[in-house]
N, C-alpha and C. Protein backbone atom coordinates (compact mmCIF):
# COMPACT_ATOMS: atom_id res chain seq x y z
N UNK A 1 96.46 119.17 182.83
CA UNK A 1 97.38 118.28 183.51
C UNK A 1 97.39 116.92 182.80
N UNK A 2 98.78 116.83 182.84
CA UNK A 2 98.74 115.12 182.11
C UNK A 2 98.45 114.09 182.66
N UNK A 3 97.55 112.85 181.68
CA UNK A 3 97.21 112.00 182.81
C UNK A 3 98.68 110.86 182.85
N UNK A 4 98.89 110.44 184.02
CA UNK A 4 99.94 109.49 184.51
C UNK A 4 98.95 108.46 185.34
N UNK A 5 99.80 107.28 184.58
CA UNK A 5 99.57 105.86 185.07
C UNK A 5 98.91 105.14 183.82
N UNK A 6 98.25 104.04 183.65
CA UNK A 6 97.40 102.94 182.87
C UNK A 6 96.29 103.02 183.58
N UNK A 7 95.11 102.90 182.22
CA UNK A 7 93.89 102.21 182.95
C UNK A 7 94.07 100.80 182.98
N UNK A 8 93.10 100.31 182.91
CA UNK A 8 92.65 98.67 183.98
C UNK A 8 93.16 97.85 182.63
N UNK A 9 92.49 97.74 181.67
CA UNK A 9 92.60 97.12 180.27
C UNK A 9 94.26 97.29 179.90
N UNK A 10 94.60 98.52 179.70
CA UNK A 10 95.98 98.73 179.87
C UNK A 10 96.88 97.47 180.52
N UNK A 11 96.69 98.13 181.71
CA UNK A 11 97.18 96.79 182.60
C UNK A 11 96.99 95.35 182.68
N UNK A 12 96.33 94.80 181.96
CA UNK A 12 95.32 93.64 181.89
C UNK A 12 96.69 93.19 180.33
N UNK A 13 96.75 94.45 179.73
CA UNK A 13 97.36 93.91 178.12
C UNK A 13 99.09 93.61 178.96
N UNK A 14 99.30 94.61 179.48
CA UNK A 14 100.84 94.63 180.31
C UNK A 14 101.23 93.09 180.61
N UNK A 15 100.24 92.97 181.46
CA UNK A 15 100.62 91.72 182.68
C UNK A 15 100.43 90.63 181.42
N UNK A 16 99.53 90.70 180.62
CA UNK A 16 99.42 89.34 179.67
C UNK A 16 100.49 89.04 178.88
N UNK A 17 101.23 90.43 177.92
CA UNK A 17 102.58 90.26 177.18
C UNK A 17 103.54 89.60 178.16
N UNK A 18 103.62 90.35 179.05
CA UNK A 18 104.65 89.79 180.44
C UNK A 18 104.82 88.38 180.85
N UNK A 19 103.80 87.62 180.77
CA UNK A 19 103.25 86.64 181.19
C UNK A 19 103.57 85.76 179.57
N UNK A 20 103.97 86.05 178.33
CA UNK A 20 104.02 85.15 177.37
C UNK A 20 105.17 85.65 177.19
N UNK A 21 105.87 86.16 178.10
CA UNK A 21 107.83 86.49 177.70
C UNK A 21 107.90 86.35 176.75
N UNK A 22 107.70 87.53 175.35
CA UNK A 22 109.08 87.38 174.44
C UNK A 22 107.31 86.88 173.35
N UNK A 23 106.35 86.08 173.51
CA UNK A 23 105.87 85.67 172.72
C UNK A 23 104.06 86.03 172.67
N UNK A 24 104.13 87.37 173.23
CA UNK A 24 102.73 87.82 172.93
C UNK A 24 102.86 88.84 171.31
N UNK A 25 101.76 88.44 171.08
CA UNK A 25 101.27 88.97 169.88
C UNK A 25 99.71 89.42 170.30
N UNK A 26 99.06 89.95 169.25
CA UNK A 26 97.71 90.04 169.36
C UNK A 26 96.89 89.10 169.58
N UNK A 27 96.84 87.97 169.16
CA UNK A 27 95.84 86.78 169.24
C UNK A 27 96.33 86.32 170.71
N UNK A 28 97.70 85.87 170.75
CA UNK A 28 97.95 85.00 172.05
C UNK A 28 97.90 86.06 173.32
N UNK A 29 97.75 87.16 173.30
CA UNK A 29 97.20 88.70 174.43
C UNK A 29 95.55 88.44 174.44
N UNK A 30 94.87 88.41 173.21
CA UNK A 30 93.75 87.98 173.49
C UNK A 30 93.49 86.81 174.34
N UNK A 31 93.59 85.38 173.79
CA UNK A 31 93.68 84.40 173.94
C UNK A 31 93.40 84.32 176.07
N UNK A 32 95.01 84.72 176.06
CA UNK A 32 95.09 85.17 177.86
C UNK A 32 94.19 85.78 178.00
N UNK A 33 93.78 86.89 178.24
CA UNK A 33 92.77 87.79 178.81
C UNK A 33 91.30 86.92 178.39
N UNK A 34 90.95 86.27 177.85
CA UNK A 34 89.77 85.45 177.94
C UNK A 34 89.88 84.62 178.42
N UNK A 35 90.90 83.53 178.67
CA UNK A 35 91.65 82.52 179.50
C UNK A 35 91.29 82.66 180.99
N UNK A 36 92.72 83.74 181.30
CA UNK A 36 92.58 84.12 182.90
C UNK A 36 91.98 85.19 183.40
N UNK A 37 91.50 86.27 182.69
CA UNK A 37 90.75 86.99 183.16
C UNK A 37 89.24 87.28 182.56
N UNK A 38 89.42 86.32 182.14
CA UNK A 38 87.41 85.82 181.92
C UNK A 38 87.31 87.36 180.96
N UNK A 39 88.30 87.86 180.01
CA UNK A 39 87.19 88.75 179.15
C UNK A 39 87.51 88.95 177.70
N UNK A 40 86.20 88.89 177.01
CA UNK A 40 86.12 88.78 175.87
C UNK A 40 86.34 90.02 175.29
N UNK A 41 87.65 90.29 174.34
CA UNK A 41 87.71 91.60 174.01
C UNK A 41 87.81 91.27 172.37
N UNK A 42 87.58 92.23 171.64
CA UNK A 42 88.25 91.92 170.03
C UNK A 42 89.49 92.22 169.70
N UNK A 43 89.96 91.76 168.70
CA UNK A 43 91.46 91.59 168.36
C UNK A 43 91.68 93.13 168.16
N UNK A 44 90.95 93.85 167.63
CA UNK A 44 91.33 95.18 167.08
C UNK A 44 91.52 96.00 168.31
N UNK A 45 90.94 95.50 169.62
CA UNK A 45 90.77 96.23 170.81
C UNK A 45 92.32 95.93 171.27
N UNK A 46 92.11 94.79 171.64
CA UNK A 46 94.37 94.57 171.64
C UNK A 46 95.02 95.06 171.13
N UNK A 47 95.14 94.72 169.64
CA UNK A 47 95.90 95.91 168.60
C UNK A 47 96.09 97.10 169.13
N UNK A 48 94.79 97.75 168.86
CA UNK A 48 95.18 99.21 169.27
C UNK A 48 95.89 99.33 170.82
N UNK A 49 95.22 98.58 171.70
CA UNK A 49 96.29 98.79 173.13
C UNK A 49 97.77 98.60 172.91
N UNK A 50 97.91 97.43 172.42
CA UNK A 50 99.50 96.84 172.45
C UNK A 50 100.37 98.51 171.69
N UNK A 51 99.63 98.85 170.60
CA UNK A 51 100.38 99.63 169.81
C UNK A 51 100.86 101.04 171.12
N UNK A 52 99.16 101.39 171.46
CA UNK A 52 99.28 102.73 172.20
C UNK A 52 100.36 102.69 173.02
N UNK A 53 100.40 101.29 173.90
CA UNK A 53 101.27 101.02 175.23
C UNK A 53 103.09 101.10 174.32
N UNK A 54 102.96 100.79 172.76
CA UNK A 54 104.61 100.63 172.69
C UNK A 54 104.68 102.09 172.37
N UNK A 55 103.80 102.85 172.11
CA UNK A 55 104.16 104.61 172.11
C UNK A 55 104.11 105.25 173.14
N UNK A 56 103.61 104.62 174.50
CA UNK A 56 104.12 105.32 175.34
C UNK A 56 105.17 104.94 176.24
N UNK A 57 106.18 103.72 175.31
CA UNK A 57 107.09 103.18 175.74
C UNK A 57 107.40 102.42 176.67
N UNK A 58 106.20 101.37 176.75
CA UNK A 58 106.29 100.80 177.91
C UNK A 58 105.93 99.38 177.17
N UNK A 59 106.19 99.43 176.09
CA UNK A 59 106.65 97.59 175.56
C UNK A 59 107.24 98.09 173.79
N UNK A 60 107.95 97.54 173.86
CA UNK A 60 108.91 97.37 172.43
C UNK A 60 108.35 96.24 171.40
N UNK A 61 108.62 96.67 170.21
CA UNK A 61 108.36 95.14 169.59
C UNK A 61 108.68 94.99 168.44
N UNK A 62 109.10 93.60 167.91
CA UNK A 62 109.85 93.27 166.49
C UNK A 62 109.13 92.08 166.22
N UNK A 63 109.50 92.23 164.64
CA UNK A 63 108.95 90.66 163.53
C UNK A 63 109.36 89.90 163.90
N UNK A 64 108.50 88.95 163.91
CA UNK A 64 109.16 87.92 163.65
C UNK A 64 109.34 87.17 162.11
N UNK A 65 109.89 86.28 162.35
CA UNK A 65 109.84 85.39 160.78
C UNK A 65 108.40 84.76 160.23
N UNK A 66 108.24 84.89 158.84
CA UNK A 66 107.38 84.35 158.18
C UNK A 66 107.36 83.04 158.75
N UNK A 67 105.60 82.65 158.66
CA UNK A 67 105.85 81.10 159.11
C UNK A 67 104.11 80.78 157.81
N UNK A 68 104.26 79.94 157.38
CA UNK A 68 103.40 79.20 156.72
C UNK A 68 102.07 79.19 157.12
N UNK A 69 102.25 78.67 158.58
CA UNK A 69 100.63 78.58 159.01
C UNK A 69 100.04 80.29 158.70
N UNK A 70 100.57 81.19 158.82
CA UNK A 70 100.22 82.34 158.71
C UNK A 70 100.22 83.10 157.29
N UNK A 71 99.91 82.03 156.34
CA UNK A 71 100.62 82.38 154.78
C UNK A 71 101.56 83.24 154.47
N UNK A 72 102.38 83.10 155.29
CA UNK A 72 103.68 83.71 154.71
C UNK A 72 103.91 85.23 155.60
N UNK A 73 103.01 85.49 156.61
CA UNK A 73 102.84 86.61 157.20
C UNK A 73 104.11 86.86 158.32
N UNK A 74 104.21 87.36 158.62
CA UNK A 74 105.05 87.93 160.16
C UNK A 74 104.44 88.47 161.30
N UNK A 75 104.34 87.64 162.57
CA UNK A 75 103.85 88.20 163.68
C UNK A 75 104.82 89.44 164.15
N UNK A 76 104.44 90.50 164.98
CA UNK A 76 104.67 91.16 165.15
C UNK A 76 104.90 90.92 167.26
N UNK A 77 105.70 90.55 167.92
CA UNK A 77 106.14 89.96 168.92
C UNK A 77 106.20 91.02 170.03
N UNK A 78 105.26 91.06 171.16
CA UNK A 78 105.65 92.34 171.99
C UNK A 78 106.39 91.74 172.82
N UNK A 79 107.18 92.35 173.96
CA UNK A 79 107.71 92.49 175.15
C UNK A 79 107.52 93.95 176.24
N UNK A 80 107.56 93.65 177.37
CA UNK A 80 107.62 94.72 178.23
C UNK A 80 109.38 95.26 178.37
N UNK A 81 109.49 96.76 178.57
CA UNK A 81 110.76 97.62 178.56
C UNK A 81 110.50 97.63 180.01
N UNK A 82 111.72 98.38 180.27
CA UNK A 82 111.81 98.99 181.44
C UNK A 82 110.68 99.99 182.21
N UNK A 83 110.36 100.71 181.63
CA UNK A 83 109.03 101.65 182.11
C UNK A 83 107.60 100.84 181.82
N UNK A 84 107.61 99.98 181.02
CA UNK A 84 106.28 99.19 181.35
C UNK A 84 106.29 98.31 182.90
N UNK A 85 107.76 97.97 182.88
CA UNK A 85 107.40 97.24 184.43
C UNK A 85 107.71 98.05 185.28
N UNK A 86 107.95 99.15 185.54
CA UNK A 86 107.71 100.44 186.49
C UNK A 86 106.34 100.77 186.32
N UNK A 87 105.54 100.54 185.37
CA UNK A 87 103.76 101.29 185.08
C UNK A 87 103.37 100.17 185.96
N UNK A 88 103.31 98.58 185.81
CA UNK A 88 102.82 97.62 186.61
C UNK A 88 102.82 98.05 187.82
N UNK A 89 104.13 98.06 188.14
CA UNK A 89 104.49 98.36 189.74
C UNK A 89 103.72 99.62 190.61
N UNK A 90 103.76 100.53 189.56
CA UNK A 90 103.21 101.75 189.73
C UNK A 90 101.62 101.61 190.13
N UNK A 91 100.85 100.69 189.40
CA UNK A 91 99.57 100.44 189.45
C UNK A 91 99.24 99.41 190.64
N UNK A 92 100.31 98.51 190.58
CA UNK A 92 100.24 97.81 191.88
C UNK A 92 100.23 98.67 193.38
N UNK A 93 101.23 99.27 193.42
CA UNK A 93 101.10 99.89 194.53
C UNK A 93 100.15 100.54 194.96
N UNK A 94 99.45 101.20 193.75
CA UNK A 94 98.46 102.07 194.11
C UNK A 94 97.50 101.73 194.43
N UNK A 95 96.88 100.37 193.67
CA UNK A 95 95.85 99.66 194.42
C UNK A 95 96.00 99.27 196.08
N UNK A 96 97.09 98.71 195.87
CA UNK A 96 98.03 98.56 197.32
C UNK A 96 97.22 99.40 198.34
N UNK A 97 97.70 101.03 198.15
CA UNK A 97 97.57 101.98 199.17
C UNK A 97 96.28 102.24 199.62
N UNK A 98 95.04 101.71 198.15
CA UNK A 98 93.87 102.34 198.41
C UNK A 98 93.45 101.18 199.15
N UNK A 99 93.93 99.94 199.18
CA UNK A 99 93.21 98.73 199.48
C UNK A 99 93.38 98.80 201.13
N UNK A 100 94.66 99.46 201.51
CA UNK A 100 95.16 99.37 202.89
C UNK A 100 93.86 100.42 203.84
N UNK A 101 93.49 101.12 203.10
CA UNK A 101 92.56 102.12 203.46
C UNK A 101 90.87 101.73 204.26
N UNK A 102 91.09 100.60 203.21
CA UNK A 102 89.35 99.77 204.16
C UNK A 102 89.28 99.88 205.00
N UNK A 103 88.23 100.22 205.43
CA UNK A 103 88.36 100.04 207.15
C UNK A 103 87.90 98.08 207.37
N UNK A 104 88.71 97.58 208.60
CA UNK A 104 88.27 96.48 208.66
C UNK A 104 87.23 95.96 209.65
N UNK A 105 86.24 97.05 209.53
CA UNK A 105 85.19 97.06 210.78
C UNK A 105 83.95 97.41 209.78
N UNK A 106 84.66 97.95 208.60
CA UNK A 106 83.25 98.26 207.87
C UNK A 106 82.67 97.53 206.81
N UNK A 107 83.79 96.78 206.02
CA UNK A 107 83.88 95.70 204.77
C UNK A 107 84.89 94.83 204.92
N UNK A 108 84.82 94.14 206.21
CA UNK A 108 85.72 93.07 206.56
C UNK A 108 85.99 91.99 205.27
N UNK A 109 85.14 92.22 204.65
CA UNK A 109 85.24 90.89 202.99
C UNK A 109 86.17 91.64 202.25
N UNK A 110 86.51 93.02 202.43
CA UNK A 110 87.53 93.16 201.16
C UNK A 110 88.77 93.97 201.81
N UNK A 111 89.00 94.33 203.23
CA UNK A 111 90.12 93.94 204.01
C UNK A 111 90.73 92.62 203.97
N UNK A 112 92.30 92.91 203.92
CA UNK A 112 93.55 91.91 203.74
C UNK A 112 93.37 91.56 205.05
């Protein structure tokens, strides 16, 4: 059986491209995720996510222009498609459903 949905990291790379509209790359995906979600990952660990996530079609991505500071290099610019923000949503909810499930008599600290 196939697996359906994102893991956590997955999602973590999603919401960060999302969150730099139009201007995540590898460093500035890192950058965020050590920022706001307190974690230290390596660049090659992004890389490979950003790439996996645009093959399973849930972010697109194009060059950009050479720029100097980068000796002459081209960032490579992600964005989220249409089915990446259906995977968010998808993951949202699901936490959603399991979260609704607490009982609020038994772990009142992690009941809404």
């Amino acid at each position: 059986m196939k697996r359906v949905g994102i893991g956590e990291f997955e999602e973590l790379v999603l919401l960060a491209v999302a969150s730099l509209d139009g201007g995540g790359y590898g460093l500035s995906v890192r950058t965020l995720l050590k920022e706001e979600a307190n974690r230290s990952v390596s660049l090659g660990a992004v890389h490979a996510t950003l790439y996996r996530l645009e093959g399973k079609g849930y972010l697109r991505s194009e060059l950009a222009g050479a720029t100097e500071q980068r000796g002459g290099r081209r960032k490579r610019l992600f964005r989220l498609t249409g089915s990446g923000v259906a995977a968010l949503d998808a993951a949202r909810q699901s936490r959603e459903r399991l979260r609704a499930l607490i009982s609020r008599t038994a772990h009142p600290e992690l009941a809404r």
